[in-house]
N, C-alpha and C. Protein backbone atom coordinates (compact mmCIF):
# COMPACT_ATOMS: atom_id res chain seq x y z
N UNK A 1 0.85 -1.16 0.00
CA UNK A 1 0.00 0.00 0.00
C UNK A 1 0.90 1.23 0.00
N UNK A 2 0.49 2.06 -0.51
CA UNK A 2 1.37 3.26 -1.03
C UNK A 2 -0.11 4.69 -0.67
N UNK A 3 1.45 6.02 -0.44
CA UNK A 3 0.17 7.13 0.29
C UNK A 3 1.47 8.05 -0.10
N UNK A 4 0.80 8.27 -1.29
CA UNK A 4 1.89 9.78 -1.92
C UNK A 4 3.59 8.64 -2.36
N UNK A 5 4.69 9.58 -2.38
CA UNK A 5 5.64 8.77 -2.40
C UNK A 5 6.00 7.65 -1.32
N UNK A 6 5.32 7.70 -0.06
CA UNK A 6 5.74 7.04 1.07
C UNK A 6 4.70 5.41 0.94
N UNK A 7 6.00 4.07 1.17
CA UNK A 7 5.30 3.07 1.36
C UNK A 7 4.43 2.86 2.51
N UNK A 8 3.41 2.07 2.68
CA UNK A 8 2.73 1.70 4.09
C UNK A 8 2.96 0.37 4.76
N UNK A 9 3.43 -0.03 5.55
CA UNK A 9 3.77 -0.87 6.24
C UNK A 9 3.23 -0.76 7.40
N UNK A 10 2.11 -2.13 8.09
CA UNK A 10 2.20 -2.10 9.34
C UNK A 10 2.22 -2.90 10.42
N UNK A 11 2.49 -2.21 11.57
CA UNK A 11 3.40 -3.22 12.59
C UNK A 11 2.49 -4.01 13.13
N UNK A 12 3.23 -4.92 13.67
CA UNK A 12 1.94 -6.31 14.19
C UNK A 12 1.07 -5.81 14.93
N UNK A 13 1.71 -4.71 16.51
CA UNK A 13 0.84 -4.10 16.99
C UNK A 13 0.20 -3.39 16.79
N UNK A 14 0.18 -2.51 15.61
CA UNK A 14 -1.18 -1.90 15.01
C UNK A 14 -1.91 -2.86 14.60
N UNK A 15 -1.70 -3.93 13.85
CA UNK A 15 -2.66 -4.76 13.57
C UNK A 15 -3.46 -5.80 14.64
N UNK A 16 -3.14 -6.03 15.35
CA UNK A 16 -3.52 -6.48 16.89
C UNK A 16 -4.63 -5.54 17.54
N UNK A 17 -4.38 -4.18 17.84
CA UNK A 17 -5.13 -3.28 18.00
C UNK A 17 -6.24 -3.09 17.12
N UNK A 18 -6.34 -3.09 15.85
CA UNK A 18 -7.27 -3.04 14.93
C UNK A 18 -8.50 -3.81 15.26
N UNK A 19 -7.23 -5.16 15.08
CA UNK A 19 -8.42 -6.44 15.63
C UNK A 19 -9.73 -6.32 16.74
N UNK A 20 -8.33 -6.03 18.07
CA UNK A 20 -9.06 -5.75 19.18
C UNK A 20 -10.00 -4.40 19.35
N UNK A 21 -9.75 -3.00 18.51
CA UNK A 21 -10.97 -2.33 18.61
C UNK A 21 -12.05 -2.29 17.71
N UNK A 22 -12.45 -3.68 16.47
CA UNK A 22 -12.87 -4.28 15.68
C UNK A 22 -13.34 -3.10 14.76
N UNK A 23 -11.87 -2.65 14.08
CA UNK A 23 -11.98 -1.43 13.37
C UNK A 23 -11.96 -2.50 11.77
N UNK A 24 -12.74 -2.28 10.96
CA UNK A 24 -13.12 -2.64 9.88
C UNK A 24 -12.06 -2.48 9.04
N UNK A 25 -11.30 -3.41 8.25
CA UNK A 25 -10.06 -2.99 7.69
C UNK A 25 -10.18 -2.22 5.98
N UNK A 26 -11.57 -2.56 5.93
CA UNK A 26 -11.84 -1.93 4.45
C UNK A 26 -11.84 -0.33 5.13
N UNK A 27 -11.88 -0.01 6.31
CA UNK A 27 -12.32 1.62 6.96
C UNK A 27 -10.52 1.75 6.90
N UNK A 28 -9.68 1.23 7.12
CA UNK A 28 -8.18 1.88 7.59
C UNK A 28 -7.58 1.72 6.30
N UNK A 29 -8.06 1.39 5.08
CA UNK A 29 -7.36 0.82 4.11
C UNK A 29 -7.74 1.97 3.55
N UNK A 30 -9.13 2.90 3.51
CA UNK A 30 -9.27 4.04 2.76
C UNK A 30 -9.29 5.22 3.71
N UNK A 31 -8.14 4.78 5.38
CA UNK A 31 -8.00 6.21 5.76
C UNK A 31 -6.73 6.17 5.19
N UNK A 32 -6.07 5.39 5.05
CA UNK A 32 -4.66 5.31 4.60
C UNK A 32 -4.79 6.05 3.09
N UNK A 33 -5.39 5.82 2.40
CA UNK A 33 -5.42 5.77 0.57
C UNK A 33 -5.73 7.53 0.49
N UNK A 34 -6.89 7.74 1.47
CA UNK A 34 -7.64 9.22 1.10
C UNK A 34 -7.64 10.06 1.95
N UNK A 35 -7.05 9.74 3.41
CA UNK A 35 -7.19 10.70 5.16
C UNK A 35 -6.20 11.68 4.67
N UNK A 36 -6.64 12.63 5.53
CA UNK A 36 -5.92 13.57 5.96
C UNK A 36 -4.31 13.22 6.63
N UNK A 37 -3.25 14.02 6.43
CA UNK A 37 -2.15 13.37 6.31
C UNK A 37 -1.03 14.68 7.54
N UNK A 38 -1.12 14.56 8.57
CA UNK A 38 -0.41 15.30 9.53
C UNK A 38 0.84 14.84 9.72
N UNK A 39 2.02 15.45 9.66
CA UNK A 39 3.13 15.25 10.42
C UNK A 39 3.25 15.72 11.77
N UNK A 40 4.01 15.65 12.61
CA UNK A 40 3.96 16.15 14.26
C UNK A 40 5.42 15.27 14.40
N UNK A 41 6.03 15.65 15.83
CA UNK A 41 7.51 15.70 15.83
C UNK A 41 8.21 15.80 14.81
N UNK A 42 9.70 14.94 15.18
CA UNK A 42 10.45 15.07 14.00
C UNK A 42 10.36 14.00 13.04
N UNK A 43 9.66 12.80 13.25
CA UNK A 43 9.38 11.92 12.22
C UNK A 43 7.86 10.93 12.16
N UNK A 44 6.91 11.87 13.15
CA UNK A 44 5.71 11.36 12.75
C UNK A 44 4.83 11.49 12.51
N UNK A 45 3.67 10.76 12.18
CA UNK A 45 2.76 10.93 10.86
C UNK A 45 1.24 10.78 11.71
N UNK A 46 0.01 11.35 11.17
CA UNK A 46 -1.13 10.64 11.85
C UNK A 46 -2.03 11.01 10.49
N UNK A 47 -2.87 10.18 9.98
CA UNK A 47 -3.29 9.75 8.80
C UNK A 47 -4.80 10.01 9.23
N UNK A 48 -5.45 10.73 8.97
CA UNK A 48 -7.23 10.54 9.47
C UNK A 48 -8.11 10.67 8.50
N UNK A 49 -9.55 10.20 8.52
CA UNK A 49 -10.48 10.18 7.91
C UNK A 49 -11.92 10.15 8.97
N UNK A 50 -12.73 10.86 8.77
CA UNK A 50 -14.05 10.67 8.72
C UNK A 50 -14.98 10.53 8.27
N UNK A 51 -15.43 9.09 9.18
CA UNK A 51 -16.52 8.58 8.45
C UNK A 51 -17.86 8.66 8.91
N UNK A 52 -18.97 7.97 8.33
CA UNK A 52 -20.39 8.61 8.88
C UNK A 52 -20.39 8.64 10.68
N UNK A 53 -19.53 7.42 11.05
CA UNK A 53 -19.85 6.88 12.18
C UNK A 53 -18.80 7.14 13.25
N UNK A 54 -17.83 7.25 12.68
CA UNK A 54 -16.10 7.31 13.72
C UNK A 54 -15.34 8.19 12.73
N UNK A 55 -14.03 8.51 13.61
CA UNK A 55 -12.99 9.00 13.05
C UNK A 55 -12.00 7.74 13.44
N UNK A 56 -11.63 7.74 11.82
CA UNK A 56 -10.25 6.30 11.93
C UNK A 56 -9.01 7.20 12.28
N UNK A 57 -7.81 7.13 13.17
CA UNK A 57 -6.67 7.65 12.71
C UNK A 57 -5.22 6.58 13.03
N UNK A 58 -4.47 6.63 11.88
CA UNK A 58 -3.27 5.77 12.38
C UNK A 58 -2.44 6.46 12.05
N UNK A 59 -1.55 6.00 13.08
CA UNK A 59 -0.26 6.85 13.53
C UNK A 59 0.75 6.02 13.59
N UNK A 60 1.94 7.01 12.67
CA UNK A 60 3.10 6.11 12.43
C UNK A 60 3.95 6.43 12.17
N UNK A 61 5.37 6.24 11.88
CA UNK A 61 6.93 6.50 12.02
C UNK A 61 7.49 6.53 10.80
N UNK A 62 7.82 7.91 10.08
CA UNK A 62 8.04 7.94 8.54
C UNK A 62 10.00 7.28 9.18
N UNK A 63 10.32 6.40 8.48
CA UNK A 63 11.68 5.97 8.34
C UNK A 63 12.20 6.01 6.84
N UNK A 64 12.86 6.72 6.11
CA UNK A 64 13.01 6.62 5.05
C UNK A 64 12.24 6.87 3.70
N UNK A 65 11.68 6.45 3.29
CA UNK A 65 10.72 6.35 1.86
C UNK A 65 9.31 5.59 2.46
N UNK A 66 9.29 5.00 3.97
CA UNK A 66 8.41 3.88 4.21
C UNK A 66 7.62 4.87 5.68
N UNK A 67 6.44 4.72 5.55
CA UNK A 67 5.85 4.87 6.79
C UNK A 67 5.16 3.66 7.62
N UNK A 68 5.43 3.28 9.17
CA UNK A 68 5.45 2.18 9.91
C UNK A 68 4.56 2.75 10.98
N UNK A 69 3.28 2.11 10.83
CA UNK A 69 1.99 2.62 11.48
C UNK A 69 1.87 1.39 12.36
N UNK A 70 2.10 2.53 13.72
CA UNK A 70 2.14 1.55 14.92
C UNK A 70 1.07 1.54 15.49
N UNK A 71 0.22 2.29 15.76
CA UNK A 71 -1.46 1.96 16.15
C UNK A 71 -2.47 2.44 15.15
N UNK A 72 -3.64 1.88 15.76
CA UNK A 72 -5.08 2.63 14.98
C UNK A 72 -5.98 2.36 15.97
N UNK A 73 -6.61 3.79 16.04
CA UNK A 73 -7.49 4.29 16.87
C UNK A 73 -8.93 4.70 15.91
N UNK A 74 -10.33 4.26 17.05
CA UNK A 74 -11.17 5.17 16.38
C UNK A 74 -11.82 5.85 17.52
N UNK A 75 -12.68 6.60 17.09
CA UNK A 75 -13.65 7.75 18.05
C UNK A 75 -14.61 6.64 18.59
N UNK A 76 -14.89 5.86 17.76
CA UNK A 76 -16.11 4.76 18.10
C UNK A 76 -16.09 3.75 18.53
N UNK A 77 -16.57 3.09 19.31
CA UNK A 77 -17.20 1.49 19.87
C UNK A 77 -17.45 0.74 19.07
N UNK A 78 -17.08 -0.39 18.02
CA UNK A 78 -17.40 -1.17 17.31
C UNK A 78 -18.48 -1.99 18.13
C-alpha cells in the first residue's frame, strides 16, 4: 500500500489493536489511501479520515521512503 511517495507498512501491533478495537479494515485501508495526512515531531505521521460513524486515525513513524503505522485508533465502539 502506497500514500503519496511514502510506502505503508504495518506493525503487528497496530494490527492487533485493529483487531481488538474491531476497526473494519476496508475503513483503515481508505484512511490510509484518502485521510488527511499530519506530520507532528520530527518523524511522525497521523493519517485521518471521517466517516459517517467514527474518526479512523493511524499513527506512524516515517523511516526513510516507508511509513510504519504503529497503532489505529477510532472515536467509536465497534
Amino acid at each position: 500500500m502506497h500514500k503519496g511517495d511514502y510506502e505503508i507498512v504495518f506493525k503487528t501491533h497496530a494490527v492487533f489493536r485493529a483487531e481488538e478495537r474491531r476497526i473494519p479494515w476496508d475503513l483503515i485501508e481508505s484512511t490510509v489511501q484518502t485521510g488527511e495526512f499530519e506530520k507532528f515531531g520530527k518523524r511522525m505521521v497521523k493519517i485521518s479520515k471521517e466517516f459517517k460513524d467514527a474518526r479512523i486515525t493511524c499513527v506512524g513513524e516515517i523511516v526513510g521512503d516507508v511509513i510504519k503505522i504503529i497503532t489505529i485508533t477510532s472515536s467509536r465502539k465497534w
